[in-house]
N, C-alpha and C. Protein backbone atom coordinates (compact mmCIF):
# COMPACT_ATOMS: atom_id res chain seq x y z
N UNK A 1 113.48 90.77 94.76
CA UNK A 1 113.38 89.46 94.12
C UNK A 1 113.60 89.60 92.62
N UNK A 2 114.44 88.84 91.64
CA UNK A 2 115.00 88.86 90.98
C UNK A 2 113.85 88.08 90.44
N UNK A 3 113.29 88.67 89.09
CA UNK A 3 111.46 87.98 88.73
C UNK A 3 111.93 88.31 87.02
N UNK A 4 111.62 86.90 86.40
CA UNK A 4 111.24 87.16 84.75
C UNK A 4 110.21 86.98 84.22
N UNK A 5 109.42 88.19 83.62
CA UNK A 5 108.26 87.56 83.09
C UNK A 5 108.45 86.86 82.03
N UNK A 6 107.83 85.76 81.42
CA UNK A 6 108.07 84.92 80.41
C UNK A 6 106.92 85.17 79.59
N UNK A 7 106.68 84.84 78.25
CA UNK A 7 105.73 84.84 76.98
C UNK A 7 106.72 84.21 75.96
N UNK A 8 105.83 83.45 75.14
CA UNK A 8 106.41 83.75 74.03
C UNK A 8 105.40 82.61 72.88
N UNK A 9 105.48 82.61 71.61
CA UNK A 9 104.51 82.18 70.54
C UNK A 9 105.04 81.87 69.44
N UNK A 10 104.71 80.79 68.54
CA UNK A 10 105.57 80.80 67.35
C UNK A 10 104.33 81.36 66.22
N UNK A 11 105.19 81.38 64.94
CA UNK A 11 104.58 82.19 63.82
C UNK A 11 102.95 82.08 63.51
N UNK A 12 102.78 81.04 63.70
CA UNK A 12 101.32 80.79 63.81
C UNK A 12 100.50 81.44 64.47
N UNK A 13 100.88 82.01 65.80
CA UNK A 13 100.10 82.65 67.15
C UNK A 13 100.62 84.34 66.97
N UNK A 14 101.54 84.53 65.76
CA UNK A 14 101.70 85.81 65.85
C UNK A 14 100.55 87.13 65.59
N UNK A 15 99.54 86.49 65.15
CA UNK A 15 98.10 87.51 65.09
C UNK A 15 97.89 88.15 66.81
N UNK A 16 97.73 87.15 67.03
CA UNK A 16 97.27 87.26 69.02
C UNK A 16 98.52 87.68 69.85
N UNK A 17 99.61 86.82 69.54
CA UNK A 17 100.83 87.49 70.25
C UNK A 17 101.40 88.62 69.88
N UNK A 18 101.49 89.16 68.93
CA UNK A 18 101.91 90.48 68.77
C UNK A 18 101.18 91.51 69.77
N UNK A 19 100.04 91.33 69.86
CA UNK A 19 98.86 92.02 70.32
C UNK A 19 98.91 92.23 71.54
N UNK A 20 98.94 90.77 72.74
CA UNK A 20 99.11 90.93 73.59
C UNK A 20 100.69 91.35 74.49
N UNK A 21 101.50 90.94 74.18
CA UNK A 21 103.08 90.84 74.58
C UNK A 21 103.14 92.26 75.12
N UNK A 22 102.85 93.56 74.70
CA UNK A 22 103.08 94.73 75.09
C UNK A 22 102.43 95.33 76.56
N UNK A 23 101.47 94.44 76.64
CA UNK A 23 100.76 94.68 77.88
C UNK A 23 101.51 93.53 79.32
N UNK A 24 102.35 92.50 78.65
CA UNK A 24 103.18 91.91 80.06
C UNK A 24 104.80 92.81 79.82
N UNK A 25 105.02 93.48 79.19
CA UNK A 25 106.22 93.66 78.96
C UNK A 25 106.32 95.03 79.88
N UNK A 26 104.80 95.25 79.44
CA UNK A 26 104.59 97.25 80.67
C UNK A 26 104.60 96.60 81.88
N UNK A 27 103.98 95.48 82.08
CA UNK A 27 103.67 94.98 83.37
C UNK A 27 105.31 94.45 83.94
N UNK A 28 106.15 94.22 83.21
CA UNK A 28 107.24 93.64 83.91
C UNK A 28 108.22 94.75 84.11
N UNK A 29 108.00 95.96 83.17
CA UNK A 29 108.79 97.31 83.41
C UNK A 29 108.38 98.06 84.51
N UNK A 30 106.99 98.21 85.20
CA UNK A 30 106.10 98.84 85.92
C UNK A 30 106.55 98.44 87.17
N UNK A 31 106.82 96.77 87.49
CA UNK A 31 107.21 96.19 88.60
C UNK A 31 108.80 95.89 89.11
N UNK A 32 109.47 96.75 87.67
CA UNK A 32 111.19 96.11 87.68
C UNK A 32 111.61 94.85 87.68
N UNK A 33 110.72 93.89 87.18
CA UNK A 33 111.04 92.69 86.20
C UNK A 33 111.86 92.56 84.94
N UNK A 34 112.58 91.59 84.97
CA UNK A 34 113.20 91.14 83.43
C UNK A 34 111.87 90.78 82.60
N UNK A 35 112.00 91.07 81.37
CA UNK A 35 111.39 90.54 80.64
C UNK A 35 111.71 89.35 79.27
N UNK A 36 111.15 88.57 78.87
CA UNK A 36 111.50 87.62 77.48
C UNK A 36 110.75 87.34 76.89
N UNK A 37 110.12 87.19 75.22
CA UNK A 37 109.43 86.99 74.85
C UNK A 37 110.10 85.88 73.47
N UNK A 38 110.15 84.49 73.49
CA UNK A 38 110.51 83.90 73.12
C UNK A 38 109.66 83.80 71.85
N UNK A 39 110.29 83.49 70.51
CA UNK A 39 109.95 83.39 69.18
C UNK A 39 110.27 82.20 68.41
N UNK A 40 111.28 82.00 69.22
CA UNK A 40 111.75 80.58 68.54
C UNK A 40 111.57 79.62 69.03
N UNK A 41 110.82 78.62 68.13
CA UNK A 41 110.23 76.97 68.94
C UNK A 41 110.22 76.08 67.69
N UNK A 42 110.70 74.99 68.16
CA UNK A 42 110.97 74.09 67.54
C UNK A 42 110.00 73.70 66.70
N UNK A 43 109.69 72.65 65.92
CA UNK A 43 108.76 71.83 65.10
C UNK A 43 108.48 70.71 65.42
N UNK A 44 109.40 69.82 66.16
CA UNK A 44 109.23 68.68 66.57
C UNK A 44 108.41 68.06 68.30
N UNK A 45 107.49 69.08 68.46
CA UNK A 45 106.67 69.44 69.79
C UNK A 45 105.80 70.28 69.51
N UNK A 46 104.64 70.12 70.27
CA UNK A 46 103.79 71.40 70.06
C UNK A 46 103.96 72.25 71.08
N UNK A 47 103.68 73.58 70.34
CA UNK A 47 104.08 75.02 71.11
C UNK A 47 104.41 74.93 72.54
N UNK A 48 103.21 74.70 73.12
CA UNK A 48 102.91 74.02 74.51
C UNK A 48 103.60 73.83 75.63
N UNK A 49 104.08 72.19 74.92
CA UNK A 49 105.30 71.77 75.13
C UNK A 49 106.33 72.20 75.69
N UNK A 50 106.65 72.66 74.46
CA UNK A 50 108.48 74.08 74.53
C UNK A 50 108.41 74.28 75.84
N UNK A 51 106.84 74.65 76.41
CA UNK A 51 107.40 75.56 77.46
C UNK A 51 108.05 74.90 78.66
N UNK A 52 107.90 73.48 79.12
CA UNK A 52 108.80 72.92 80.22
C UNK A 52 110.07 73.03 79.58
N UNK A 53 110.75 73.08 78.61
CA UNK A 53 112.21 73.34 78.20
C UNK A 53 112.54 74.68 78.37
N UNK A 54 111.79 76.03 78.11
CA UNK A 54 112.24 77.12 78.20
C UNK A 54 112.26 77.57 79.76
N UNK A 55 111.47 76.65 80.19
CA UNK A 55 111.40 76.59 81.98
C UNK A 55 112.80 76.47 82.28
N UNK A 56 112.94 75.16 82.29
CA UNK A 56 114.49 74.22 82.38
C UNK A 56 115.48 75.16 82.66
N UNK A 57 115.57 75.46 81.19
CA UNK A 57 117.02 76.99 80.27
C UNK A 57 117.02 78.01 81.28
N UNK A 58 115.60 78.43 81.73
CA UNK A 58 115.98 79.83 82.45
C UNK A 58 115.53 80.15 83.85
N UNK A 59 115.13 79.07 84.50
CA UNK A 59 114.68 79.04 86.42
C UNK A 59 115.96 79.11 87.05
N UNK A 60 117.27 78.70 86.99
CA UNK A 60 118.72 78.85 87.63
C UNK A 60 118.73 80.32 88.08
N UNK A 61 118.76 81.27 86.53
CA UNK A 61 119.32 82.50 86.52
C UNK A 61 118.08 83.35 87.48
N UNK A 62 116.87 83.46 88.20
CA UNK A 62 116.27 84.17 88.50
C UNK A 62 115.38 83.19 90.03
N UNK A 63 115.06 84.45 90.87
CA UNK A 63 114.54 83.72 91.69
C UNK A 63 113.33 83.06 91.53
N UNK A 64 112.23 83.72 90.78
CA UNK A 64 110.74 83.09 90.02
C UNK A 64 110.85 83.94 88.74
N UNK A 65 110.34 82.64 88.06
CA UNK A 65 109.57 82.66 86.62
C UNK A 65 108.07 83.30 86.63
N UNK A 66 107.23 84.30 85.92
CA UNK A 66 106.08 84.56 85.78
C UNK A 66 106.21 83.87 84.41
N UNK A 67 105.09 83.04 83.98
CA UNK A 67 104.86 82.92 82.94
C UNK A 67 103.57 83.50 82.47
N UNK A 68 103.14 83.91 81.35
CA UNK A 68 101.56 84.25 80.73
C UNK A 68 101.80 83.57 79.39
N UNK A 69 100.97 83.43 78.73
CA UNK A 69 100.28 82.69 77.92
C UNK A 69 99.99 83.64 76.59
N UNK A 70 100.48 83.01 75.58
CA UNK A 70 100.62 84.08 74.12
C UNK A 70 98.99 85.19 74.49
N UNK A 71 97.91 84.24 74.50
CA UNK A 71 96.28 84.49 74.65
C UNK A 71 95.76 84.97 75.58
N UNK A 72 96.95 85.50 76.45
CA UNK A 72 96.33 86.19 77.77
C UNK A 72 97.38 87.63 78.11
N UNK A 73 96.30 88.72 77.86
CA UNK A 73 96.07 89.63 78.20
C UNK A 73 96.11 90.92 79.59
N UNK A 74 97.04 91.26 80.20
CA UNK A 74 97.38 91.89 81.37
C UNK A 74 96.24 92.96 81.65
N UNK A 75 94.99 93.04 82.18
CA UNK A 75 94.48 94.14 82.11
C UNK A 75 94.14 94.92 83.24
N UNK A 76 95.12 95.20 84.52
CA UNK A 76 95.15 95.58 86.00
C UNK A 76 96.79 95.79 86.48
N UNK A 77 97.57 95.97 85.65
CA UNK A 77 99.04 96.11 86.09
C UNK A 77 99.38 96.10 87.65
N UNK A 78 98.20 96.84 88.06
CA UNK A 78 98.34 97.45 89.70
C UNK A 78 97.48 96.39 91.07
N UNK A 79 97.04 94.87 89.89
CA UNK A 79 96.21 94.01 91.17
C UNK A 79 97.27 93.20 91.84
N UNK A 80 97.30 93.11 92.80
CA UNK A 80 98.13 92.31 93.89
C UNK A 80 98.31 91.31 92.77
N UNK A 81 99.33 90.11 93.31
CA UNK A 81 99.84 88.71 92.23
C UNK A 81 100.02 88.33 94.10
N UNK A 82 99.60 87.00 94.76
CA UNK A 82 100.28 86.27 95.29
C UNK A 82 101.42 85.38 94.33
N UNK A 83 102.42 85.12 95.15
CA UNK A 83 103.18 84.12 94.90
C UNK A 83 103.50 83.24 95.99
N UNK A 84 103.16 81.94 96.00
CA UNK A 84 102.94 80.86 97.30
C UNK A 84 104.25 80.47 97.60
N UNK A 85 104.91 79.73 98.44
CA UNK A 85 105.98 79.58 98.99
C UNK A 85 106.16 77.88 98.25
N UNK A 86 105.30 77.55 97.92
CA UNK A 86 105.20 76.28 97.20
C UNK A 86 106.68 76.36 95.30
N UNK A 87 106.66 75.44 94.64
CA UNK A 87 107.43 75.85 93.89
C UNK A 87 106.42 76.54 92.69
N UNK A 88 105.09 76.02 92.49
CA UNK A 88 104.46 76.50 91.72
C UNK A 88 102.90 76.97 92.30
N UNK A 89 102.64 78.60 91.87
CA UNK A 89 102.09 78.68 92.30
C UNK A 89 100.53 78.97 90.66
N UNK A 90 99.48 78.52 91.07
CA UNK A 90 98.46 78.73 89.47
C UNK A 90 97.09 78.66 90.16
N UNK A 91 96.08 78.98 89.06
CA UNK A 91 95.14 79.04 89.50
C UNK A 91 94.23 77.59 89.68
N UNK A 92 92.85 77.55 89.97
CA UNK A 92 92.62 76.27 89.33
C UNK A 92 91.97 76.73 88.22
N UNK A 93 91.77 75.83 87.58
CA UNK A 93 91.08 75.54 86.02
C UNK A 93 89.66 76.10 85.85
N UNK A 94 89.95 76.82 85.25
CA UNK A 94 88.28 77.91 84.72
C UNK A 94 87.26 76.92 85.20
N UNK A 95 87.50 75.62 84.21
CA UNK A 95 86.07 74.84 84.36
C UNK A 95 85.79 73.97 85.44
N UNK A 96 86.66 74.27 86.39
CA UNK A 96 86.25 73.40 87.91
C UNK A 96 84.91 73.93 88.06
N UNK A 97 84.38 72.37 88.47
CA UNK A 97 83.23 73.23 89.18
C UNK A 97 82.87 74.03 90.26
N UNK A 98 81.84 74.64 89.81
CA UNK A 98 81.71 75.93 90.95
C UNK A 98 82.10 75.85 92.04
N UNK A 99 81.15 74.72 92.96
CA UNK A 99 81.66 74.92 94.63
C UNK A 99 82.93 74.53 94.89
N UNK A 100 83.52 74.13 93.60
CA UNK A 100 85.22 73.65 93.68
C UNK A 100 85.87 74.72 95.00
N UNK A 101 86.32 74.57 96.07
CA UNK A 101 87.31 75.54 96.55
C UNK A 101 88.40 75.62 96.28
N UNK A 102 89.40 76.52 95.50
CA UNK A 102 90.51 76.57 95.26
C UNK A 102 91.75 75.52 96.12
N UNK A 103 91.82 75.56 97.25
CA UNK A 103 92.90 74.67 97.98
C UNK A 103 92.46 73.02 97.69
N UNK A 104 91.52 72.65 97.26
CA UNK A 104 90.92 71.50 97.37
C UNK A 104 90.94 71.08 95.64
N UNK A 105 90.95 72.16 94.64
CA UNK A 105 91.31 71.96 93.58
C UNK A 105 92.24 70.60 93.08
N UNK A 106 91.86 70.03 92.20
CA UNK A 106 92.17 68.76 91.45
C UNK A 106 93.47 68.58 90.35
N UNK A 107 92.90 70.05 90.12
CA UNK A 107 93.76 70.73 88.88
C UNK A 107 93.94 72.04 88.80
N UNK A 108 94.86 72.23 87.87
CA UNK A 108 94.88 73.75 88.00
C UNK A 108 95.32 74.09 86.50
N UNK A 109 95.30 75.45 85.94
CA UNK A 109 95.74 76.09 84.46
C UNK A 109 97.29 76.46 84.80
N UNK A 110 98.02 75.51 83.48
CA UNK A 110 99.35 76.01 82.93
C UNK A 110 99.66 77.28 82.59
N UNK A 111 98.63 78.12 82.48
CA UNK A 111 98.80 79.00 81.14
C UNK A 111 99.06 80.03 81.61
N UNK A 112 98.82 80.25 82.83
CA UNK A 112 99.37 81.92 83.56
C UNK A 112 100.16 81.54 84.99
N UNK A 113 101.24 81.18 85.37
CA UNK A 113 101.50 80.95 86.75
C UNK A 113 102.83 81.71 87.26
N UNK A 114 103.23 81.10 88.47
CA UNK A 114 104.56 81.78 88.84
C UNK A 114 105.37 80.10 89.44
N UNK A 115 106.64 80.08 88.83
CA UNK A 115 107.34 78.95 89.08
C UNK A 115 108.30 79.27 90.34
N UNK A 116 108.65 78.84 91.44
CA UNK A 116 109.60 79.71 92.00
C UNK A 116 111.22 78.67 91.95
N UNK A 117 112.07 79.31 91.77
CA UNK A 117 113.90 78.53 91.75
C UNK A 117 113.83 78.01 93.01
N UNK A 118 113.80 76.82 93.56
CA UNK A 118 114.18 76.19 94.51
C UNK A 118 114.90 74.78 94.40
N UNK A 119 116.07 74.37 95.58
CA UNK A 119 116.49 73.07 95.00
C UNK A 119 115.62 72.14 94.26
N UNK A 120 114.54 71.89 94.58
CA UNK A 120 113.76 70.75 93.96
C UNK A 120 113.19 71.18 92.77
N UNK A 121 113.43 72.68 92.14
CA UNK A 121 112.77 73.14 91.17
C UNK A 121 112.69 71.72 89.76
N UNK A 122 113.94 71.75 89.34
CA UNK A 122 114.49 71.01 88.35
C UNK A 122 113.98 69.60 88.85
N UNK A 123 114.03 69.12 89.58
CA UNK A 123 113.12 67.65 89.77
C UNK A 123 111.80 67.54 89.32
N UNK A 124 110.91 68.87 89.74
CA UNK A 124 109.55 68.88 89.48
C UNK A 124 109.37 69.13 88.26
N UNK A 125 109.94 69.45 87.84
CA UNK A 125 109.83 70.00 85.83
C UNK A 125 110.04 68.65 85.17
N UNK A 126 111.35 67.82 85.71
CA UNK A 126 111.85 66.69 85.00
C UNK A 126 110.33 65.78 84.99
N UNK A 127 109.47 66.33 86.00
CA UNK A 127 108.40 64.75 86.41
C UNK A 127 107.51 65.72 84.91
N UNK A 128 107.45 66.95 85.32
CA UNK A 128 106.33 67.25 83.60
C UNK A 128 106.56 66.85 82.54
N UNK A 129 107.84 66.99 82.33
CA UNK A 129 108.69 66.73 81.37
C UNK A 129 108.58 65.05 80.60
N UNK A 130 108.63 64.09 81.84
CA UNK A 130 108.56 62.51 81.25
C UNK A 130 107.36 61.91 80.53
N UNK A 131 106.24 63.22 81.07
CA UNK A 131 105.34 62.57 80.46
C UNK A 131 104.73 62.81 78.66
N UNK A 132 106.23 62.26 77.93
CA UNK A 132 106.14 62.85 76.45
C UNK A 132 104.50 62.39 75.30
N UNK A 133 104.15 61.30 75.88
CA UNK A 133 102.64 60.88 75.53
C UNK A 133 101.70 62.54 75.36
N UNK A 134 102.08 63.30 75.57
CA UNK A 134 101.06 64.89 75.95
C UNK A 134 101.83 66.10 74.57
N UNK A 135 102.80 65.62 74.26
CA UNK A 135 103.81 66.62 73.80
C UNK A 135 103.83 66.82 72.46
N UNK A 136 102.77 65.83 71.49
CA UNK A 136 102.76 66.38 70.25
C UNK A 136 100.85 65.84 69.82
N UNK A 137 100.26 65.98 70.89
CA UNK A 137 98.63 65.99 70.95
C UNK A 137 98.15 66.78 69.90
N UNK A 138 97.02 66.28 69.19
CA UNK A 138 96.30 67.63 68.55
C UNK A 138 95.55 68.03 68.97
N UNK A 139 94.97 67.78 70.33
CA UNK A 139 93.94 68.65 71.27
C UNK A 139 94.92 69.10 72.89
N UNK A 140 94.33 69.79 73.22
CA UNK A 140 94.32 70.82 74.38
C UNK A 140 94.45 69.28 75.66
N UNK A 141 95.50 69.62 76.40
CA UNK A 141 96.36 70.46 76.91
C UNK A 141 97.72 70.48 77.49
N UNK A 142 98.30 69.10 76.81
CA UNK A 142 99.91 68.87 76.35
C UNK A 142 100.34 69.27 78.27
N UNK A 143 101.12 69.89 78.04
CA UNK A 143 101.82 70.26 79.35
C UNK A 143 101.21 70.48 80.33
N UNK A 144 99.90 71.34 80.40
CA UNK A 144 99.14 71.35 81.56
C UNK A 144 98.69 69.99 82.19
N UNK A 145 98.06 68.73 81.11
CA UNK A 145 97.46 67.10 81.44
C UNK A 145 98.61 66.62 82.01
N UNK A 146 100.43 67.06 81.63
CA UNK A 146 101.20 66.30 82.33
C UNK A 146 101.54 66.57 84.15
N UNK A 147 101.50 68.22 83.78
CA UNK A 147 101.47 68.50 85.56
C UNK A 147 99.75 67.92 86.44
N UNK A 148 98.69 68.15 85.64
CA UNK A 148 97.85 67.59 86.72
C UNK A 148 97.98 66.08 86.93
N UNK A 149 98.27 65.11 85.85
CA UNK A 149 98.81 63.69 85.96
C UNK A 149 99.42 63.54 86.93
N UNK A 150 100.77 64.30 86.88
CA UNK A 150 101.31 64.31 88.48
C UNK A 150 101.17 64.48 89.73
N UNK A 151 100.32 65.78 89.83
CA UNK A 151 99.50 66.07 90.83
C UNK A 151 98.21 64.82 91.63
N UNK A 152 98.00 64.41 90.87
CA UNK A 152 96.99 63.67 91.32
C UNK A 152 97.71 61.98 91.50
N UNK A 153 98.76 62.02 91.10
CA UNK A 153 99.54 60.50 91.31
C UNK A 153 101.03 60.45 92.15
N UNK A 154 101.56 61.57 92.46
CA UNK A 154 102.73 61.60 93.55
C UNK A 154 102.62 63.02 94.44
N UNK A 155 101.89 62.40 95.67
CA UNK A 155 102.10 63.20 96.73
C UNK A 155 103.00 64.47 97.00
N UNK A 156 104.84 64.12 96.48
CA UNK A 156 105.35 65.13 97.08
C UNK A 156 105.09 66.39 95.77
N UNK A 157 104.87 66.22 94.48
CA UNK A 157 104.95 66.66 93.11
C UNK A 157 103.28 67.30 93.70
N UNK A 158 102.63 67.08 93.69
CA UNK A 158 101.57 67.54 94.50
C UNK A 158 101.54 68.92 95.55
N UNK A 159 102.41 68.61 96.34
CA UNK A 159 102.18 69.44 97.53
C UNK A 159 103.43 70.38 97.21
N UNK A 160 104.01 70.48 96.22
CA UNK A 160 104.43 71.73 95.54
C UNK A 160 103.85 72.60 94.85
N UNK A 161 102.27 72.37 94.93
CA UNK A 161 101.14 73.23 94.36
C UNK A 161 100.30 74.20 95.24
N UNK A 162 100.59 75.74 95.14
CA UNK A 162 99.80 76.59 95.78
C UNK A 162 98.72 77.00 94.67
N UNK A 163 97.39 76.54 94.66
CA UNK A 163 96.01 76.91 94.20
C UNK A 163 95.46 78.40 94.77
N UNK A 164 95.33 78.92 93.34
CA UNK A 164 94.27 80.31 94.15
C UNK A 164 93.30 80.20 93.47
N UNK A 165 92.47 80.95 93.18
CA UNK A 165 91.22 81.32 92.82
C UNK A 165 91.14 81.44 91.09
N UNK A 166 90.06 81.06 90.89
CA UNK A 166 90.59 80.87 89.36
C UNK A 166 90.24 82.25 88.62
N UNK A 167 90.04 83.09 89.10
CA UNK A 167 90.58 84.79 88.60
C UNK A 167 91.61 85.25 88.81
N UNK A 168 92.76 84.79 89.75
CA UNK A 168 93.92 85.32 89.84
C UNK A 168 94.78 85.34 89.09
N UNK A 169 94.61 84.33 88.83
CA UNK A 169 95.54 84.03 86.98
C UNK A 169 95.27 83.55 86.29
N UNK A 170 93.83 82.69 86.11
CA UNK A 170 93.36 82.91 84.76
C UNK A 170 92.09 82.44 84.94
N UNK A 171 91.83 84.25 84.45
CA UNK A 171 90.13 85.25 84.60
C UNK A 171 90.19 84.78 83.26
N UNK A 172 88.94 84.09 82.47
CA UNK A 172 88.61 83.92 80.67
C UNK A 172 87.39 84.97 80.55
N UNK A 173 87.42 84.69 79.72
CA UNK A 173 86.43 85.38 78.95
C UNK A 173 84.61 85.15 78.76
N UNK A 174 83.93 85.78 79.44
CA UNK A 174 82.55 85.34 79.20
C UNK A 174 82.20 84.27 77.97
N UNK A 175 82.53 84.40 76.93
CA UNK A 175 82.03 83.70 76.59
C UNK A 175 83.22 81.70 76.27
N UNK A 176 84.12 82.17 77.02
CA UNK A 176 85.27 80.44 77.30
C UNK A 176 83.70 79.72 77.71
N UNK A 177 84.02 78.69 76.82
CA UNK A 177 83.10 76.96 76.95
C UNK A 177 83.84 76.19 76.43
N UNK A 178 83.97 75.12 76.57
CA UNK A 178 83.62 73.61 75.81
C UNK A 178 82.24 73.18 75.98
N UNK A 179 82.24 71.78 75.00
CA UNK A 179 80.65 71.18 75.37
C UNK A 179 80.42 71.09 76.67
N UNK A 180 79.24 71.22 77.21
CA UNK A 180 78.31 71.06 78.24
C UNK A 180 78.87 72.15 79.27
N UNK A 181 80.47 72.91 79.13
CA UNK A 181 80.53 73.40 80.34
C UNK A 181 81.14 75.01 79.72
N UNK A 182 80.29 75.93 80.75
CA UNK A 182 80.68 77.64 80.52
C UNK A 182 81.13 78.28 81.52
N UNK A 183 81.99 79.20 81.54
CA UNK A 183 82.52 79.58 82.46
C UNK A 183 81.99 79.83 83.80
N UNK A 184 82.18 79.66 85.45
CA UNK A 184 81.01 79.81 86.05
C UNK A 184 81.73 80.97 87.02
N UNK A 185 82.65 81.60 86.97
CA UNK A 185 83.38 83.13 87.21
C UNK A 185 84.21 83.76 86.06
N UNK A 186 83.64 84.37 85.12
CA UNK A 186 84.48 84.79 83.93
C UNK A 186 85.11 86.00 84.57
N UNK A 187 86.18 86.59 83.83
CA UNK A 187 86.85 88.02 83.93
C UNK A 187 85.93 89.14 84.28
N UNK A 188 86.22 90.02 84.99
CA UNK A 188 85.49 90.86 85.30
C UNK A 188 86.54 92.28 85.63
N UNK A 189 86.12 93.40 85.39
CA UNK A 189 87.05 94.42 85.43
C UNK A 189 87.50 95.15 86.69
N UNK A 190 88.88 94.70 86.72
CA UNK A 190 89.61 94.60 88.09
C UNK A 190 90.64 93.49 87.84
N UNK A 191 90.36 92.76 87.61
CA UNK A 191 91.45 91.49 87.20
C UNK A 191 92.56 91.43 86.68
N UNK A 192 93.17 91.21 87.56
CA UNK A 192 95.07 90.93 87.06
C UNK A 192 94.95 90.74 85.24
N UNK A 193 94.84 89.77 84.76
CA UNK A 193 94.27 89.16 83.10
C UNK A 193 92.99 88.99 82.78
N UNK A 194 92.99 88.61 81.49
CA UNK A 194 91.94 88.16 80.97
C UNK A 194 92.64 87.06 79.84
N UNK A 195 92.48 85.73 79.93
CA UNK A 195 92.28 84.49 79.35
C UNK A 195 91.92 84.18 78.34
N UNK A 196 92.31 84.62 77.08
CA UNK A 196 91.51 84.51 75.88
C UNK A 196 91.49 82.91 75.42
N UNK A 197 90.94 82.05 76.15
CA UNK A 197 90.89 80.48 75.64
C UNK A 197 89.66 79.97 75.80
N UNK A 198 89.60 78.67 74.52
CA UNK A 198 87.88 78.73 74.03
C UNK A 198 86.81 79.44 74.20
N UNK A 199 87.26 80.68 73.10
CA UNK A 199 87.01 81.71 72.66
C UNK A 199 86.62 81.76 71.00
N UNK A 200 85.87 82.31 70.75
CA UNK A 200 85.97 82.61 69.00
C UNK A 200 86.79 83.95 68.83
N UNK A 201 87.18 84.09 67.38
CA UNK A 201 87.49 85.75 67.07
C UNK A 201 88.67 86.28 68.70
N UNK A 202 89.43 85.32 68.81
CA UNK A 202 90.46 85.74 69.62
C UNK A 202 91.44 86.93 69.35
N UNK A 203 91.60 87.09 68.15
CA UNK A 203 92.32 88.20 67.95
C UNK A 203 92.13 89.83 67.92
N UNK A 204 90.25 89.20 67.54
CA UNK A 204 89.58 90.48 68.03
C UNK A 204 89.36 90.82 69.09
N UNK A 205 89.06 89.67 70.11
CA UNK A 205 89.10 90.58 71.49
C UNK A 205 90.47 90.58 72.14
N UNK A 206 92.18 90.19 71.71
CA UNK A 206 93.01 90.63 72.11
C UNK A 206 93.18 92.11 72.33
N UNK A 207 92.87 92.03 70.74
CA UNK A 207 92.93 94.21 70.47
C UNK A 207 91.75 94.94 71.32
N UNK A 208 90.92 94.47 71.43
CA UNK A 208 89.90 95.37 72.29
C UNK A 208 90.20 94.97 74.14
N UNK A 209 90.84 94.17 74.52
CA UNK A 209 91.51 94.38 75.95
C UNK A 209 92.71 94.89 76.01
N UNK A 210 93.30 94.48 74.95
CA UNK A 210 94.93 95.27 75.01
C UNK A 210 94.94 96.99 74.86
N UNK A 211 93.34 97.56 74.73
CA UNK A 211 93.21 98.66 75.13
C UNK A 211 92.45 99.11 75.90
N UNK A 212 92.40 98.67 76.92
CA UNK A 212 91.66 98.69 78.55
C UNK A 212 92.73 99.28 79.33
């Protein structure tokens, strides 16, 4: 299978992305993956964003997209990755609640997944894509609010979603919160990644997993 891992961050995120990038790049050499780490992003979108366009540009040329997330960290090169037969496959969302069961999940995290090239690929991106209301937000979470929007309002855009467990692709960090809610399965050692989001001092614990 013809697989690209994807990353990439603009100048702003280069503290954290420098840091992490070397640990998906072993991971995509280790498995005989292409690799890309994109640098260049526009101004007129937030970071975010970009990424249903850099989707767009490069799902044709390969059979699945891996994407990771400038803030997330490879620390298990050697843990299994499902990839679902669905077009996208992600975890659900750190902060589901607990007895949430993954298949029953509401939502799920943008930030670490696997896209797979199928005819309908480019349809399902176009539906993330329309929803430009998300695309220059100053809070969290632009592209991810547009795919669960969809998910939860057109059936077939929906059932192109394979849900796993929300350690499979994105394990955070003991101490990830927002108000009222804390992680209720953080990263634990064994885990494909680790999630550096709502987090303090992110750059410090990039460097101290990026040497695990």
């Amino acid at each position: 299978m013809d697989v690209l891992v994807l990353t990439g961050y603009d100048d702003a995120f280069a503290e954290i992305g420098d840091v992490t990038t070397p640990s998906k790049k072993a991971y995509a050499e280790r498995h005989g993956y292409k690799f890309e780490c994109v640098r260049d992003y526009p101004t007129d979108v937030h970071p975010s964003w970009h990424k249903i366009k850099m989707l767009q540009d490069r799902v044709d040329h390969f059979d699945a997209i891996f994407w990771m997330d400038a803030d997330s960290v490879v620390t298990n090169p050697d843990a299994p990755v499902v990839m679902g037969t669905t077009i996208l496959t992600a975890s659900q969302d750190w902060c589901a609640p607990p007895d949430e069961r993954p298949e029953d999940a509401k939502g799920i995290n943008f930030g670490n997944f696997i896209l797979r090239n199928t005819p309908d690929t480019h349809r399902w991106l176009a539906m993330v894509a329309q929803h430009t209301q998300f695309a220059n937000r100053t809070t969290c979470c632009w592209e991810q609010d547009s795919v669960i929007l969809n998910m939860r309002k057109d059936p077939w855009f929906n059932s192109q979603v394979t849900r796993l467990r929300r350690r499979a692709l994105n394990a955070v960090h003991p101490d990830c919160e927002i108000p009222s809610i804390k992680a209720p399965d953080p990263w634990q050692l064994g885990d494909f990644l680790i999630h550096l989001t709502n987090v303090s001092d992110r750059p410090g614990k990039a460097r101290y997993y990026a040497t695990l």
